[in-house]
C-alpha atoms as a PDB file:
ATOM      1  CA  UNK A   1      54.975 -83.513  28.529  1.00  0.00           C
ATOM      2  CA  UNK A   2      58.271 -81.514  28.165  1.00  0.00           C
ATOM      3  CA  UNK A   3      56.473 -79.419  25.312  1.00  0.00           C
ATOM      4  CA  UNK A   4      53.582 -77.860  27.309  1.00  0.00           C
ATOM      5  CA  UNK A   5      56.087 -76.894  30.494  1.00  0.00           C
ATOM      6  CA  UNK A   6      58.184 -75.387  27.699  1.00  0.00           C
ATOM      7  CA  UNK A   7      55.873 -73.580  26.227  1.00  0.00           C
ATOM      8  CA  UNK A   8      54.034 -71.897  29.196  1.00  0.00           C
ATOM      9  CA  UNK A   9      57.557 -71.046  30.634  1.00  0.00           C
ATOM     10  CA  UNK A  10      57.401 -69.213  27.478  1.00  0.00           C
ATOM     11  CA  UNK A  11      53.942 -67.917  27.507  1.00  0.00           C
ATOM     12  CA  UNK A  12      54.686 -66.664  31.144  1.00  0.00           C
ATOM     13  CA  UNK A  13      57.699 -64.955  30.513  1.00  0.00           C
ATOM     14  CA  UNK A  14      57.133 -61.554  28.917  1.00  0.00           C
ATOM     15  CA  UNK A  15      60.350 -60.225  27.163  1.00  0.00           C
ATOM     16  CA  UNK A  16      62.342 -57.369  28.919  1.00  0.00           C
ATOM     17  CA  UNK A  17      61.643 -54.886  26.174  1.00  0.00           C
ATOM     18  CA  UNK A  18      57.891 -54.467  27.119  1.00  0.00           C
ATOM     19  CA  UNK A  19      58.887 -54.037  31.062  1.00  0.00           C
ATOM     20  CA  UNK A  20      61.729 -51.833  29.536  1.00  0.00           C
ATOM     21  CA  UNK A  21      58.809 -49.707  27.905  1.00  0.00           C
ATOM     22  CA  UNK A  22      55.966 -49.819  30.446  1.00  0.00           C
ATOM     23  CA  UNK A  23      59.291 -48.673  32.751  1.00  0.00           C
ATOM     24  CA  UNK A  24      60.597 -45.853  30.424  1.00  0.00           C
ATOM     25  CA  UNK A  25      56.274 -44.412  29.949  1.00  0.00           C
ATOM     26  CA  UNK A  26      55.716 -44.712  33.407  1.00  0.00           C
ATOM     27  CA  UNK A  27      58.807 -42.930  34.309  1.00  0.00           C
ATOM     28  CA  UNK A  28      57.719 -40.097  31.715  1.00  0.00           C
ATOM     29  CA  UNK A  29      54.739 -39.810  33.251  1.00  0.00           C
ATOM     30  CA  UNK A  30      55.980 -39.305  36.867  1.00  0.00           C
ATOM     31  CA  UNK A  31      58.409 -36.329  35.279  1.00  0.00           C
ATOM     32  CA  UNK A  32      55.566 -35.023  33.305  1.00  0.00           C
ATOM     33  CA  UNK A  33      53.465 -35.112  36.567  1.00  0.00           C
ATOM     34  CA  UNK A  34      55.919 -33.492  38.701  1.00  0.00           C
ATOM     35  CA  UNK A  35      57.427 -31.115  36.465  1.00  0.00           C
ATOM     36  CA  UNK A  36      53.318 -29.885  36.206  1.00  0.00           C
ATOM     37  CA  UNK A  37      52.631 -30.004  39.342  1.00  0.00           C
ATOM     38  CA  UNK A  38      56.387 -27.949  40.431  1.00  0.00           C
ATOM     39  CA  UNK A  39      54.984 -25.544  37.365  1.00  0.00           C
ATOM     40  CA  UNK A  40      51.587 -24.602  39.216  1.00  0.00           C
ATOM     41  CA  UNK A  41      53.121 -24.342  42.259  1.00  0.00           C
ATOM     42  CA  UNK A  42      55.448 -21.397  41.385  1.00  0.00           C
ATOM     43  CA  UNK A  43      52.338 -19.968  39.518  1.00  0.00           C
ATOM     44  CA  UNK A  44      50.491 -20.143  42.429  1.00  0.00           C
ATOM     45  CA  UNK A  45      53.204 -18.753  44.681  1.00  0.00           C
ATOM     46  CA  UNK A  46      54.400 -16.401  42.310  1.00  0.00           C
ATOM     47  CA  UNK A  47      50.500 -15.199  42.524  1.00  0.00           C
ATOM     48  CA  UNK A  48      50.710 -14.993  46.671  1.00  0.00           C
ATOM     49  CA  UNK A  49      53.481 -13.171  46.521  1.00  0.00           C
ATOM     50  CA  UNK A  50      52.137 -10.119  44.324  1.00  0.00           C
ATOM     51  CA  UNK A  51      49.192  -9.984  46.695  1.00  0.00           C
ATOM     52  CA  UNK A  52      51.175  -9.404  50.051  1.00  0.00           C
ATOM     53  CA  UNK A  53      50.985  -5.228  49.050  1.00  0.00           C
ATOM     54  CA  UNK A  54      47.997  -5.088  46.769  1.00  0.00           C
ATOM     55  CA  UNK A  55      46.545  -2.464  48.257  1.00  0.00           C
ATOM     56  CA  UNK A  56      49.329  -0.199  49.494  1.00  0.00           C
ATOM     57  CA  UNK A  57      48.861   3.310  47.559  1.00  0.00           C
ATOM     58  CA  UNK A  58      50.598   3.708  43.618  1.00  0.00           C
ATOM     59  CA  UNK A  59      53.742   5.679  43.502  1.00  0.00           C
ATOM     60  CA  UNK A  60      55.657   6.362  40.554  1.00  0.00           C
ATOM     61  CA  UNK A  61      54.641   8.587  37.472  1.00  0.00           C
ATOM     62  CA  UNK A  62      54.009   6.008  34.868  1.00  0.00           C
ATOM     63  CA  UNK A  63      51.510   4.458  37.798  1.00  0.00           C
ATOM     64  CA  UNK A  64      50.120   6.879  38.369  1.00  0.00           C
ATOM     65  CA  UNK A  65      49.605   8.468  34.996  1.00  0.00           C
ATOM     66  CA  UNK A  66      47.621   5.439  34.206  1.00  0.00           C
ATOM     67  CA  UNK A  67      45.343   5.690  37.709  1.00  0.00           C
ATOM     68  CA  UNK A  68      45.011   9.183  36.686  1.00  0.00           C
ATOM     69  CA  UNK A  69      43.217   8.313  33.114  1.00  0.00           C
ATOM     70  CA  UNK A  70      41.578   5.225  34.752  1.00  0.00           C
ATOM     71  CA  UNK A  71      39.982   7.480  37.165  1.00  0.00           C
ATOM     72  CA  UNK A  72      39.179   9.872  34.759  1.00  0.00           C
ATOM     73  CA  UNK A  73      37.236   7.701  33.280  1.00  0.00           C
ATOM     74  CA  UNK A  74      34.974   6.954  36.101  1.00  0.00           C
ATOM     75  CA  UNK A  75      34.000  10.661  36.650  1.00  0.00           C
ATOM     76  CA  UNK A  76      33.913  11.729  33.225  1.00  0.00           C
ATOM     77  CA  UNK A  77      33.051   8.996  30.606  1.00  0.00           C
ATOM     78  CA  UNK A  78      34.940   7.106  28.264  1.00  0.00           C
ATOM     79  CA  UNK A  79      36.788   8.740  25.338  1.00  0.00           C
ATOM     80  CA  UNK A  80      38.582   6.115  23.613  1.00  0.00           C
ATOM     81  CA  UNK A  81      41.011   8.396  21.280  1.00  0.00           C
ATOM     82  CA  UNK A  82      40.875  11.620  22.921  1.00  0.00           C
ATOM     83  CA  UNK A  83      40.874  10.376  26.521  1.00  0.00           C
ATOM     84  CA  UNK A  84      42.028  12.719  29.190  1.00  0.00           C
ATOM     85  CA  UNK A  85      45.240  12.537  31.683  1.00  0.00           C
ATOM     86  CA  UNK A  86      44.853  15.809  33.648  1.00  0.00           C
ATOM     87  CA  UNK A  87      48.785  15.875  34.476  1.00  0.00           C
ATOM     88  CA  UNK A  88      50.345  18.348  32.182  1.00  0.00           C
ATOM     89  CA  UNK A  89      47.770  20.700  31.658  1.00  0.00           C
ATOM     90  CA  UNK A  90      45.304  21.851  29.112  1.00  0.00           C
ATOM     91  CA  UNK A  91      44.246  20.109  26.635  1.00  0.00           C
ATOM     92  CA  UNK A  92      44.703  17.442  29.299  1.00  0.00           C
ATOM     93  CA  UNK A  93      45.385  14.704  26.492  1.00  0.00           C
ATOM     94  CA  UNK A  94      48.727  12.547  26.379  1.00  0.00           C
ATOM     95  CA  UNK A  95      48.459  10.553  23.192  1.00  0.00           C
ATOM     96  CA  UNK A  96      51.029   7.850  24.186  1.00  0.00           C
ATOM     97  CA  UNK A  97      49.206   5.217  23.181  1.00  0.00           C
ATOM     98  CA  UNK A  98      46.343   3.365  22.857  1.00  0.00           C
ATOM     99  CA  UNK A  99      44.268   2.890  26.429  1.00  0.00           C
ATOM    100  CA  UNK A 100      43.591  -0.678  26.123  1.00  0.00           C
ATOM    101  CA  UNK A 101      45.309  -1.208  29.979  1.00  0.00           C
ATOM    102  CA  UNK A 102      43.465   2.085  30.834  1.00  0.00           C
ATOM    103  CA  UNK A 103      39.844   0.615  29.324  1.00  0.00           C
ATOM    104  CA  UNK A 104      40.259  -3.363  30.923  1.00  0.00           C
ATOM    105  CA  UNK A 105      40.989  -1.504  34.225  1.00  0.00           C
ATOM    106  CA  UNK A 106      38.055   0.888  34.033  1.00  0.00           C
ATOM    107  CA  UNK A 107      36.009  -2.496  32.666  1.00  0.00           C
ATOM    108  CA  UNK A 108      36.883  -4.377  35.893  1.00  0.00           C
ATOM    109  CA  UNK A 109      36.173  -1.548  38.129  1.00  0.00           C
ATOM    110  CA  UNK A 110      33.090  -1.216  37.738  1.00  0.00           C
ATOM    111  CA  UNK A 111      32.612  -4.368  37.152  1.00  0.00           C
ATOM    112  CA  UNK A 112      33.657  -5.455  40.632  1.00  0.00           C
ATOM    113  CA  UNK A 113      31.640  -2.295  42.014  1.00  0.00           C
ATOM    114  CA  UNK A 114      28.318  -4.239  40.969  1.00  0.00           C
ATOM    115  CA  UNK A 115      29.447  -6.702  43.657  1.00  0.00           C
ATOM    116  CA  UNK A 116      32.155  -5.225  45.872  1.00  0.00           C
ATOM    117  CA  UNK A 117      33.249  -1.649  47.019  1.00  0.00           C
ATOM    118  CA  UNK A 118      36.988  -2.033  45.982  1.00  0.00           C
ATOM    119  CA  UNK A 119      39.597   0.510  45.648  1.00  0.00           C
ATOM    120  CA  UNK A 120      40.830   1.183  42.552  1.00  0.00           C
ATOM    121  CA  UNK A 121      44.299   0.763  43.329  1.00  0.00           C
ATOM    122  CA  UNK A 122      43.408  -3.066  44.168  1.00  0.00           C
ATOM    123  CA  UNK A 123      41.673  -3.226  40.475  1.00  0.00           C
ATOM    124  CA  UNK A 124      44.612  -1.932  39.139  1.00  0.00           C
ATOM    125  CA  UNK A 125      47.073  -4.008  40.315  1.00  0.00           C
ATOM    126  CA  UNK A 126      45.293  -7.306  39.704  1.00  0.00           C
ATOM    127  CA  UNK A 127      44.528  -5.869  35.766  1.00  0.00           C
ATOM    128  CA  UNK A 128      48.023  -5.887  36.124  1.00  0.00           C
ATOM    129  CA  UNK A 129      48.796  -9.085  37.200  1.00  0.00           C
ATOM    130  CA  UNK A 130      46.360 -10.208  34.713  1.00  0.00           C
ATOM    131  CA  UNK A 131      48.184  -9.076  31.819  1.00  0.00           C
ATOM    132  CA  UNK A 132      51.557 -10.452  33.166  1.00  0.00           C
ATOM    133  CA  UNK A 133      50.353 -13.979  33.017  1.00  0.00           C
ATOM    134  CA  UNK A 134      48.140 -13.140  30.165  1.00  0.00           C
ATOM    135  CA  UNK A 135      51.706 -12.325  28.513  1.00  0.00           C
ATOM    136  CA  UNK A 136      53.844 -14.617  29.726  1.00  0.00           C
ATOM    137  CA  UNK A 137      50.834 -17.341  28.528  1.00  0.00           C
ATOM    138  CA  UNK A 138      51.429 -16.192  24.909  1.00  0.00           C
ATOM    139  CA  UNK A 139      55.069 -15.919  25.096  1.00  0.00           C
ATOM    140  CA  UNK A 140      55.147 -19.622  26.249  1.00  0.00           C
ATOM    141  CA  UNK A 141      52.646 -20.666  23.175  1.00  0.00           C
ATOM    142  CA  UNK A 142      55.116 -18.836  20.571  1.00  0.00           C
ATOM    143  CA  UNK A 143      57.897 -19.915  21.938  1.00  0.00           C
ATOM    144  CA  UNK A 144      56.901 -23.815  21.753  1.00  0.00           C
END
């Protein structure tokens, strides 16, 4: 009779080290959780907080430089290497560099003018904020 109490005290019992384990996965999974969920949030406040002046007006040269060619664009076509930046004068051309903000701006202009009557300013400055996360997406992947 002893034998069978002793041996489902013993089948009962489950040793500490699987409690210890189920204790030390469930406590990586509330960090993992939270530590997401505290990530998003910034994201997402990080987001709100570049749209409280979206649409006030662009000032600064390099800004506006880039509004200038974007606009350009919408009046006058698309010229991918000999695009025009009327700011300095004839030929009107300022080959900085290659106008891949310039042509994803102009893309989701008109783009959002098939459904919406936006200002380009707006466009601008969420292509903008679309290439910051973009970046800092890529910079988090390389730096794993």
């Amino acid at each position: 009779m002893k034998d069978t109490s002793i041996n489902r005290a013993k089948q009962s019992h489950t040793p500490p080290r699987i409690k210890h384990d189920q204790l030390r996965y469930k406590t990586k999974m509330l960090l993992f959780v939270s530590f997401n969920f505290c990530f998003l949030a910034l994201i997402l406040l990080s987001i709100a907080v570049r749209f409280i002046n979206i649409s006030d007006p662009i000032i600064g040269f390099r800004q506006t430089q880039t509004a200038i060619t974007v606009s350009t664009y919408t009046y006058e076509g698309v010229s991918i290497l000999k695009y025009k930046t009327p700011v300095l004068g004839a030929p009107w051309t300022l080959p900085y560099e290659f106008p891949t903000y310039q042509l994803s701006a102009f893309a989701a202009y008109k783009l959002s003018n098939l459904f919406f009557n936006t200002n380009l300013n707006v466009i601008l400055r969420l292509t903008n904020i679309f290439y910051f996360y973009g970046c800092a997406f890529f910079l988090f992947i390389i730096s794993k």
